[in-house]
Protein backbone atom coordinates (compact mmCIF):
# COMPACT_ATOMS: atom_id res chain seq x y z
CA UNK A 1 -137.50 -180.03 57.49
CA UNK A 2 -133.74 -179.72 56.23
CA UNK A 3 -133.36 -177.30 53.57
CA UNK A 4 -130.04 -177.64 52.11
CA UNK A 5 -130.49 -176.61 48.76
CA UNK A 6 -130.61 -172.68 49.52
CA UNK A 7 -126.77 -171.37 49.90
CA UNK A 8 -126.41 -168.77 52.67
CA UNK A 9 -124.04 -166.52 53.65
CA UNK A 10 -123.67 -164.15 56.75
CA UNK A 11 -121.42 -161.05 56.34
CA UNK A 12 -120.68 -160.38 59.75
CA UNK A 13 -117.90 -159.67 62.40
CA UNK A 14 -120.23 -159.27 65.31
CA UNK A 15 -120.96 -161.90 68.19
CA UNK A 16 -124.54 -162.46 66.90
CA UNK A 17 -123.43 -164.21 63.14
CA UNK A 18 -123.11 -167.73 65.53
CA UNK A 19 -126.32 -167.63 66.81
CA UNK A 20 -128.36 -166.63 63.79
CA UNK A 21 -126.32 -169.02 62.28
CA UNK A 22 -127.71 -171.77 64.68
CA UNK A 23 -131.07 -169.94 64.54
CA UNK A 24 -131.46 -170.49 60.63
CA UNK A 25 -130.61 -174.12 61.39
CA UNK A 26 -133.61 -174.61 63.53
CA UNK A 27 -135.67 -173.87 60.63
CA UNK A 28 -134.34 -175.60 58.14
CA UNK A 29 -131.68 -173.96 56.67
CA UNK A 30 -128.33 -175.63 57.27
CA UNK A 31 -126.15 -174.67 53.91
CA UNK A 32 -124.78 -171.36 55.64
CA UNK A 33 -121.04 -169.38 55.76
CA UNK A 34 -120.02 -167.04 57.97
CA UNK A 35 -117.53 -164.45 56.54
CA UNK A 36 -116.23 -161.23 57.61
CA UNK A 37 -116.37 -157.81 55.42
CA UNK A 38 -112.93 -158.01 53.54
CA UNK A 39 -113.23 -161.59 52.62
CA UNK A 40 -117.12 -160.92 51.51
CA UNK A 41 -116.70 -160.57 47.99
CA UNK A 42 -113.73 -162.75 47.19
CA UNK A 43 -116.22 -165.52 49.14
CA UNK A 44 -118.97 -164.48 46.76
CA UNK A 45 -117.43 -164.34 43.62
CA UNK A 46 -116.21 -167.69 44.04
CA UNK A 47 -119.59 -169.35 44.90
CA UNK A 48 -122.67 -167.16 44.41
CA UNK A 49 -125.28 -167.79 47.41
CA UNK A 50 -128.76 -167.49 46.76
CA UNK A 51 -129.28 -164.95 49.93
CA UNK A 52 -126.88 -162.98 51.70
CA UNK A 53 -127.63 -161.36 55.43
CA UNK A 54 -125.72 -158.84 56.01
CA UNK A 55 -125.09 -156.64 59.60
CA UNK A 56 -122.89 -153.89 60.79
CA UNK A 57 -118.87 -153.68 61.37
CA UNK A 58 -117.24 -151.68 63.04
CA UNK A 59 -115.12 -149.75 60.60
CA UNK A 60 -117.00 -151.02 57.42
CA UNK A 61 -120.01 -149.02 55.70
CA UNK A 62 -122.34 -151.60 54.98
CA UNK A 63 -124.37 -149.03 52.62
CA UNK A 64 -120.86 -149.68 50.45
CA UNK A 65 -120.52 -152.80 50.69
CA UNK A 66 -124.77 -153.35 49.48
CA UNK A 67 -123.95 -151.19 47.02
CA UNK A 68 -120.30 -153.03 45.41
CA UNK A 69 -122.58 -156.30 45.40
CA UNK A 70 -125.93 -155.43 43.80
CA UNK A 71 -123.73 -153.89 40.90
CA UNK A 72 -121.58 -157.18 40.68
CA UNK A 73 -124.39 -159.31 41.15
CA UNK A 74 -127.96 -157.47 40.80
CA UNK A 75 -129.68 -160.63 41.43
CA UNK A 76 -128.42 -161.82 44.33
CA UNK A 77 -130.84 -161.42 47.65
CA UNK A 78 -129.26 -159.13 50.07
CA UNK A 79 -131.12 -158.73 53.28
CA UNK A 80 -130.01 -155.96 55.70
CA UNK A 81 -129.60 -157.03 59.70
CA UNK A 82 -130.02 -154.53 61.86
CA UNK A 83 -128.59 -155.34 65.18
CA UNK A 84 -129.66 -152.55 67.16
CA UNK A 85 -132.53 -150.18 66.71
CA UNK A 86 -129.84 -147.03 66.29
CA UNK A 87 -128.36 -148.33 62.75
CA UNK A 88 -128.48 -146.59 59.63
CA UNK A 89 -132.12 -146.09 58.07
CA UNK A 90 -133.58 -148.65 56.41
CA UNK A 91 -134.80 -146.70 53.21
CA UNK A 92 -131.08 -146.20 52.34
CA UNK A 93 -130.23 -150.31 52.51
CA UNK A 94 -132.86 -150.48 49.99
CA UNK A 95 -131.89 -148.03 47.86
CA UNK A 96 -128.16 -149.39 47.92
CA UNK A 97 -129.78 -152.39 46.58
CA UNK A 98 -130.76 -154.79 49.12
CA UNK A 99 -133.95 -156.64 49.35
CA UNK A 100 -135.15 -156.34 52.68
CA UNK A 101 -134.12 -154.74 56.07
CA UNK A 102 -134.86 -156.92 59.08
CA UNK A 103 -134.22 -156.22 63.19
CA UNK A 104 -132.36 -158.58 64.82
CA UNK A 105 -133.51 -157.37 68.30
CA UNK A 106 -135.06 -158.98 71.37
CA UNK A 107 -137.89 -161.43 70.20
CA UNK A 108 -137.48 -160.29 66.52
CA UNK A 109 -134.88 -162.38 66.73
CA UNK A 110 -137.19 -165.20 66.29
CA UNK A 111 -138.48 -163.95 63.11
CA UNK A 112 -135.52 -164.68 61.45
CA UNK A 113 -135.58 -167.76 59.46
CA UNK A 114 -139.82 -166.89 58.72
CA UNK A 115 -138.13 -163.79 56.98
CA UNK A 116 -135.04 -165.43 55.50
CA UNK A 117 -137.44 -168.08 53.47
CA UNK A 118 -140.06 -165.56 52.66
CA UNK A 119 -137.28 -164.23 50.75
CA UNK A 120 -136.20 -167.06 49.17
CA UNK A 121 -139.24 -167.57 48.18
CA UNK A 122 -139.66 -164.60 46.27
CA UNK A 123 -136.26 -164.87 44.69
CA UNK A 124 -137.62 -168.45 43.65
CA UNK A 125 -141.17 -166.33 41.96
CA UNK A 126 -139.27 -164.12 40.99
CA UNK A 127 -136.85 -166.47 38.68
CA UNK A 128 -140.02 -168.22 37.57
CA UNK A 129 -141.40 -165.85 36.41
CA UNK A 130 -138.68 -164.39 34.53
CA UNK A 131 -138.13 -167.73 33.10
CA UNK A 132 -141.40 -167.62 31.99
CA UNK A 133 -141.76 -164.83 29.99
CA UNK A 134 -138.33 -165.35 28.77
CA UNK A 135 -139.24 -168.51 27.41
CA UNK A 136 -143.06 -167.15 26.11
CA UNK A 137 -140.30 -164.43 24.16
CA UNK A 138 -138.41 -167.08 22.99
CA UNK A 139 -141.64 -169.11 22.06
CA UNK A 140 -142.68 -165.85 20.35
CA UNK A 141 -139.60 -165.71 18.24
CA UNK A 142 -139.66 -169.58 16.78
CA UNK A 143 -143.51 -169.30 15.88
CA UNK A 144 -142.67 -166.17 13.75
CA UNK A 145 -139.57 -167.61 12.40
CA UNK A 146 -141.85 -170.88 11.60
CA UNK A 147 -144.57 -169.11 10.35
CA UNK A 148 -142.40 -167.05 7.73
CA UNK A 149 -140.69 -170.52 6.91
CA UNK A 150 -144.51 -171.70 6.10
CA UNK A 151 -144.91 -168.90 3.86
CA UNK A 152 -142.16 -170.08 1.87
CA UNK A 153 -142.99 -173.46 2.01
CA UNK A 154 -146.46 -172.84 0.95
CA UNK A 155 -144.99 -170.69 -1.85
CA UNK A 156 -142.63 -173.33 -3.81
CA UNK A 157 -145.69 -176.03 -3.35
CA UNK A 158 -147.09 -176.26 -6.89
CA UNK A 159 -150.78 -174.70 -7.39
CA UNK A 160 -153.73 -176.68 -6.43
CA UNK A 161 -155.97 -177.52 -8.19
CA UNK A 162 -154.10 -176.83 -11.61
CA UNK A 163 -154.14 -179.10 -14.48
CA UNK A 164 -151.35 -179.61 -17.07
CA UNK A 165 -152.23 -181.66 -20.37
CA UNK A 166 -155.52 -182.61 -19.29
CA UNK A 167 -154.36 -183.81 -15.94
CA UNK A 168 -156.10 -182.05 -12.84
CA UNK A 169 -153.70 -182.44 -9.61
CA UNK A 170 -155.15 -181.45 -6.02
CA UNK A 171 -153.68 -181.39 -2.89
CA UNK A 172 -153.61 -180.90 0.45
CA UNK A 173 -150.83 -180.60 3.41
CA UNK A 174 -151.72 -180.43 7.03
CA UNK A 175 -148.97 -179.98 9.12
CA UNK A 176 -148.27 -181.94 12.46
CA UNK A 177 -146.38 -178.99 13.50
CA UNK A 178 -146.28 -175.13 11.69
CA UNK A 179 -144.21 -176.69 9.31
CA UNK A 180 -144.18 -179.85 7.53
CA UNK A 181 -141.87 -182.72 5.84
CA UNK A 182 -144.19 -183.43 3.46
CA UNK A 183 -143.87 -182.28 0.09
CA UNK A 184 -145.33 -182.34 -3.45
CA UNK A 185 -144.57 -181.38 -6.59
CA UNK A 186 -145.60 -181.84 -10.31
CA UNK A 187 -144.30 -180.55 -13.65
CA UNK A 188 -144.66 -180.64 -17.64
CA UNK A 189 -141.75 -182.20 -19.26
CA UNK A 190 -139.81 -181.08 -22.57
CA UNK A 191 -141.52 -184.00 -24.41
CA UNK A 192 -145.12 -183.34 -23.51
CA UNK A 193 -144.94 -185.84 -20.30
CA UNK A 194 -145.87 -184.83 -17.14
CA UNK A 195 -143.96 -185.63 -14.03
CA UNK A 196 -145.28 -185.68 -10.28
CA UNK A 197 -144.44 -186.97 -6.96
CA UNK A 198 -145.22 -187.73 -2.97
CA UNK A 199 -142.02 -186.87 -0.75
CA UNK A 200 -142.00 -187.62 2.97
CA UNK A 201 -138.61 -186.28 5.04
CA UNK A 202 -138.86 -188.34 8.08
CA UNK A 203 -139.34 -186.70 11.40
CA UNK A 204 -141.31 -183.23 11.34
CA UNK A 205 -140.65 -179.83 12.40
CA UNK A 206 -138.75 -176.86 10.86
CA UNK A 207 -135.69 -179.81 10.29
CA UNK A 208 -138.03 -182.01 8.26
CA UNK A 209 -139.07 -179.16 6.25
CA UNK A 210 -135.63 -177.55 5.01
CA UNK A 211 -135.19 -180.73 3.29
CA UNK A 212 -138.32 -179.53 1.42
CA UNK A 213 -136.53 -176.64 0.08
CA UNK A 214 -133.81 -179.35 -1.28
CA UNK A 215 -136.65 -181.20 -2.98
CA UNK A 216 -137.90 -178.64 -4.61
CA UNK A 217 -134.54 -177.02 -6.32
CA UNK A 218 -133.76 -181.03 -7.45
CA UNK A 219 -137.13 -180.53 -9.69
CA UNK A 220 -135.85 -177.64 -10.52
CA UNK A 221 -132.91 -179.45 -11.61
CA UNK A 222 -134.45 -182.02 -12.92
CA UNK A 223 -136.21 -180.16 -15.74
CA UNK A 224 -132.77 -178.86 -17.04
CA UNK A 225 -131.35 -182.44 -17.23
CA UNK A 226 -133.97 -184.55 -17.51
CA UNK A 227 -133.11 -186.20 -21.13
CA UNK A 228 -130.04 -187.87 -19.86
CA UNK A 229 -132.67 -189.96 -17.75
CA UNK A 230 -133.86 -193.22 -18.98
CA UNK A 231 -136.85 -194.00 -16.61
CA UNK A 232 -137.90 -193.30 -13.47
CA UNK A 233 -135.66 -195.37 -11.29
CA UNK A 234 -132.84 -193.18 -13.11
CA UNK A 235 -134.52 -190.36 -11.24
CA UNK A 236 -134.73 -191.81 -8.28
CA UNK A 237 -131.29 -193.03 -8.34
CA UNK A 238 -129.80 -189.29 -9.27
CA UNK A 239 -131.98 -187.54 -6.34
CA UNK A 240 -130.46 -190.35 -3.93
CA UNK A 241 -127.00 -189.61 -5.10
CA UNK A 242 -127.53 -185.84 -4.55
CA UNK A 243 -129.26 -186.10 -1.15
CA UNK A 244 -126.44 -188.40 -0.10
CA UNK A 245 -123.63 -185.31 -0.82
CA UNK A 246 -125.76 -183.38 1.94
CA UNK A 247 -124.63 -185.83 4.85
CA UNK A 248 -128.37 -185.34 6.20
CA UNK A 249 -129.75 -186.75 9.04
CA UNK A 250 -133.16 -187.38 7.56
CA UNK A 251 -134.13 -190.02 4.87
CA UNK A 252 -136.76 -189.33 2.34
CA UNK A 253 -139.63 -191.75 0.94
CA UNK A 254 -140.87 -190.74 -2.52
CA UNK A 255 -143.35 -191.90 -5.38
CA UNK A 256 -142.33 -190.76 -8.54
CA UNK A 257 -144.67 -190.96 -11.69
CA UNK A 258 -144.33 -189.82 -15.16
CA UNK A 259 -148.12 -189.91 -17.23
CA UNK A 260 -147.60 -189.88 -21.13
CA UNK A 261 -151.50 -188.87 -22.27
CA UNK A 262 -150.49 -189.73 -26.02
CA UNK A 263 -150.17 -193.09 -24.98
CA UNK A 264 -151.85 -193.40 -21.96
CA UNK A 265 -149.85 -195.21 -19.59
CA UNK A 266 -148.45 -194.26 -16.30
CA UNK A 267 -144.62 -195.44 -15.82
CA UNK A 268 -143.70 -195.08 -11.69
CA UNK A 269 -140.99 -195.51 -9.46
CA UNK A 270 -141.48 -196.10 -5.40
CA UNK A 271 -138.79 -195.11 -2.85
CA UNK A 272 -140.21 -196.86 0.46
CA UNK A 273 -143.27 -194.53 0.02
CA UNK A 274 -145.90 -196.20 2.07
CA UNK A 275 -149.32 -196.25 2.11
CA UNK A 276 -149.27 -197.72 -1.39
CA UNK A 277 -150.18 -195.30 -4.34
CA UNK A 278 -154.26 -196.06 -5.34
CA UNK A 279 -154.62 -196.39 -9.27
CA UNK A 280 -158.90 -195.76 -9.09
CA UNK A 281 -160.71 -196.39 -12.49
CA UNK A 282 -164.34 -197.11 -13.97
CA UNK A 283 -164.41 -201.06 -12.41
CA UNK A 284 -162.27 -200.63 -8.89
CA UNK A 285 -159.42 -199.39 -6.91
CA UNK A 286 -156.17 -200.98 -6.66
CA UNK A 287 -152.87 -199.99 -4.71
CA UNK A 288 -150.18 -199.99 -7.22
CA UNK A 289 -146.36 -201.74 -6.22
CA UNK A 290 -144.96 -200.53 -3.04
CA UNK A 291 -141.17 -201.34 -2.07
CA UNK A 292 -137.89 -199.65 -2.83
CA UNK A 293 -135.17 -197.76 -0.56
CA UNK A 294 -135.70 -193.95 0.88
CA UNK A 295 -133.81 -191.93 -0.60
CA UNK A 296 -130.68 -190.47 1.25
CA UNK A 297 -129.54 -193.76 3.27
CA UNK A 298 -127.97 -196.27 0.66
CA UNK A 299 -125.23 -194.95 -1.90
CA UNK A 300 -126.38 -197.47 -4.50
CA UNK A 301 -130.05 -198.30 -3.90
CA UNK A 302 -131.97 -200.17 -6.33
CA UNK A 303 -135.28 -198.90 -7.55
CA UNK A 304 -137.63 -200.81 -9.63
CA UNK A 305 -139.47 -199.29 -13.04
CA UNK A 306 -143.54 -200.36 -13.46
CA UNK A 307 -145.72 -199.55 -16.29
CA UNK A 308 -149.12 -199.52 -16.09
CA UNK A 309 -152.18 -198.49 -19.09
CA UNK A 310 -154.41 -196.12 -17.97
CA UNK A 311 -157.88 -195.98 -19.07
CA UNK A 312 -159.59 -193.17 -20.27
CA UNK A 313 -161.28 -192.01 -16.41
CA UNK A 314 -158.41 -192.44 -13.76
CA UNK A 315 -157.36 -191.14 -10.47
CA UNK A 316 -154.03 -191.53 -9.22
CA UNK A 317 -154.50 -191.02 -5.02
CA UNK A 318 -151.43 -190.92 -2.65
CA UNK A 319 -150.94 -190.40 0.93
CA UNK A 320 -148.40 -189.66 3.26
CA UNK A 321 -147.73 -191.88 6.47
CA UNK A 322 -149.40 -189.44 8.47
CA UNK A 323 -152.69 -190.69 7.49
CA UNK A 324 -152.58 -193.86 9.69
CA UNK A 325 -151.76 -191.71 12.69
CA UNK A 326 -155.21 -190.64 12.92
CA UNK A 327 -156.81 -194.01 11.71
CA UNK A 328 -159.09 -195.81 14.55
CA UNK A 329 -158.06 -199.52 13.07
CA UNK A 330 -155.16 -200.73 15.22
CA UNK A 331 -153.54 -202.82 12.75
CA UNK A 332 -152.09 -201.74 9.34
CA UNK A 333 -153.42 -204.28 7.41
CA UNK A 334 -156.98 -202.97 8.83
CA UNK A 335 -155.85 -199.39 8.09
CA UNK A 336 -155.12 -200.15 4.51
CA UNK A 337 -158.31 -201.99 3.84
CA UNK A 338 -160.17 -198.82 5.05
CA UNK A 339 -158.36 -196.08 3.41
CA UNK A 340 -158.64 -197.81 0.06
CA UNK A 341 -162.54 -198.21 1.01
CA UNK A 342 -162.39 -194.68 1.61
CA UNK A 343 -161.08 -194.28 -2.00
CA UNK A 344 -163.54 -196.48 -3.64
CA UNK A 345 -166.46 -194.29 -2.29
CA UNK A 346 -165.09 -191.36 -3.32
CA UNK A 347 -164.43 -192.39 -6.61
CA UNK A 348 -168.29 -193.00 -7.15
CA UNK A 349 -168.72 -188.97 -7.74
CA UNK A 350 -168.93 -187.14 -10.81
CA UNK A 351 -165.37 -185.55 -10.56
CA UNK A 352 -162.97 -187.56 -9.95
CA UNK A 353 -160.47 -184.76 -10.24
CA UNK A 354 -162.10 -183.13 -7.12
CA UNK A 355 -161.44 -186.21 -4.99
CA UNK A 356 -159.40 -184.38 -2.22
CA UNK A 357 -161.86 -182.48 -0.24
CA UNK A 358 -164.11 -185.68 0.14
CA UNK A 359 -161.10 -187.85 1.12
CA UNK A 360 -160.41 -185.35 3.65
CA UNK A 361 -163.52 -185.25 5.53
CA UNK A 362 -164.46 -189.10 5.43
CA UNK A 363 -161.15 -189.33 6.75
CA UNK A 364 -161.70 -187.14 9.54
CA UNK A 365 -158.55 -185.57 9.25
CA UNK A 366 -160.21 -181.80 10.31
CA UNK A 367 -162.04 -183.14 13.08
CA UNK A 368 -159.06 -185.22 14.53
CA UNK A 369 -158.09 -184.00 18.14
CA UNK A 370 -154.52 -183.93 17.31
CA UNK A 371 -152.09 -184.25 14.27
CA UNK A 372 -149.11 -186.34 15.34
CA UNK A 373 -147.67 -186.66 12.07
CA UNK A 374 -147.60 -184.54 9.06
CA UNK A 375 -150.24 -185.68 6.66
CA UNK A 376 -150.35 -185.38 2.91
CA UNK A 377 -153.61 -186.08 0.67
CA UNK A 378 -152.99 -185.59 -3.64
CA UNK A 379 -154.78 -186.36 -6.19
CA UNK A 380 -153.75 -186.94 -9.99
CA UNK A 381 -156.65 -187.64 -12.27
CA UNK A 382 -157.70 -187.63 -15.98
CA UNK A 383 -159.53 -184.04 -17.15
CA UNK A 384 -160.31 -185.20 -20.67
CA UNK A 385 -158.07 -185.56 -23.56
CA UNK A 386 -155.49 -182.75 -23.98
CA UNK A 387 -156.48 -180.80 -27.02
């Protein structure tokens, strides 16, 4: 069998380079150059072989020559050729630097191409393996680099559960990845309203999740200026506008909801955000108006504002995308049906703020085999009447 893929090359001036030339041919290995000791390292420099055999000339020290090459090039594969059994001692070839020291006497002579590939072979471990644990180092690296950006993820996520005005919000992130794209926040308002929302950064990963960062210093923001807003579409609108200066290559789906308790009403604003938001109360469970633009792909999107009463028991429930993933029902339609069945039996216990552990495990979102997206589970729900 032809094995072209291995360069070889022969530093030689003696009468033998032809025939082990011919030799390695008969077992395979065609790709080889013949070159004499004052052309060797021009020849190498130029195009690096993968094994070089090298014998005896008159008037040359090959112990030099090993030596010039495995400094140049200490992972090249030299193999010493001894062409008669009087040459210089093998254990100083291999402490010039060469890999192996070979006779090329009588029927040794044979043995040549068997010792040739065993060598390539190793060369070929040997790369693997250092490969290998170069790229377990590098793997080593980006999981503590992703792990300390969790950390800070994990911090600028709100508390959970914590409740604000007699509002109890719960939540839970899992992660397709260390990291994830989905984000949450919520947030007491100068005029005794309380503000929360659902973000999903498409894509997931460490890229998905920097844009988490961004969301969170825009509520940041957004508590400074929030009395030149008008509604909740105003809000959306803003965040679009500043997402859009970024130039990123993700998009962002959002709910964003603002509860007033005095009056009890819920006023809400959807960016794309899909599933649909679940308003649950005393008689049912409904999903609440989907539609929109994501944020950070249109310069002037237009977002719609919906108000809705509340009653006195409530729970808001929103999901991220990733839910579906892990969903047996192959077709959306069938997925929705059964996630807001899923809601509707949780929303038969006693405490309706503690909603998110339940919808987690009928879900089977712990026991799922794999996460392929990042999923999102939070709660908003009535705690009694602020004092």
């Amino acid at each position: 069998m032809s094995d072209d893929k291995h360069q070889l090359l022969i530093i030689s001036g003696s009468a033998e380079a032809e025939e082990m030339r011919l030799r390695l041919a008969e077992g395979g290995l065609n790709a080889v150059t013949i070159v004499d000791y004052p052309n060797a390292l021009p020849v190498i420099r130029s195009d690096l072989p993968d094994l070089i055999l090298l014998t005896n000339e008159s008037g040359h020290s090959s112990l030099s020559l090993i030596d010039k090459i495995h400094r140049e090039f200490p992972l090249v594969t030299i193999v010493m050729v001894a062409t008669n059994i009087v040459e210089e001692a093998m254990g100083e070839h291999l402490q010039a630097g060469a890999s192996d020291y070979i006779y090329y006497v009588g029927v040794e002579k044979e043995l040549l191409a068997h010792v040739v590939m065993h060598n390539l072979e190793c060369r070929t471990n040997a790369a693997a393996a250092a490969a290998s644990e170069e790229s377990s180092s590098m793997f080593r690296r980006l999981e503590r680099d992703q792990r300390s950006g969790f950390r800070v993820q994990q911090a600028m996520l709100p508390d959970s559960p914590t409740s604000i005005r007699g509002i109890t919000f719960n939540h839970q992130l899992y992660p397709s990845l260390i990291m994830s794209g989905d984000f949450i926040d919520y947030f007491e308002l100068f005029d005794g309203r309380v503000a929360f929302y659902i973000a999903d950064v498409s894509g997931h990963g460490a890229s998905s999740a920097f844009i988490t960062v961004l969301l969170k210093s825009l509520s940041r923001r957004l508590l400074d200026e929030f009395r030149r807003f008008l509604s909740t579409a105003e809000i959306l609108s803003w965040i679009n506008s500043e997402l859009m200066q970024w130039k990123l290559e993700q998009h962002v789906t959002m709910f964003f909801g603002i509860i007033d308790q005095e009056n009890s009403s819920l006023e809400y604003s959807n960016a794309a955000h899909f599933p649909g938001t679940i308003l649950c109360f005393d008689q049912g469970a409904n999903f609440l108006e989907i539609g929109g633009q994501p944020l950070g792909l249109y310069r002037e999107p237009l977002y719609q504002v919906h108000h809705v009463d509340l009653p006195e028991n409530y729970s808001i429930v929103m999901f991220s995308d990733g839910v579906f993933e892990i969903l047996p029902q192959r077709t959306l339609e069938a997925k929705e049906e059964h996630l807001l069945s899923v809601v509707k039996c949780q929303q038969h216990g006693e405490d309706l703020s503690g909603m998110v552990d339940g919808l987690v495990d009928d879900l089977g979102v712990l026991s799922a085999s794999a996460i392929p997206d990042d999923i999102a589970v939070f709660t908003v729900a009535s705690s009694g009447r602020p004092g």
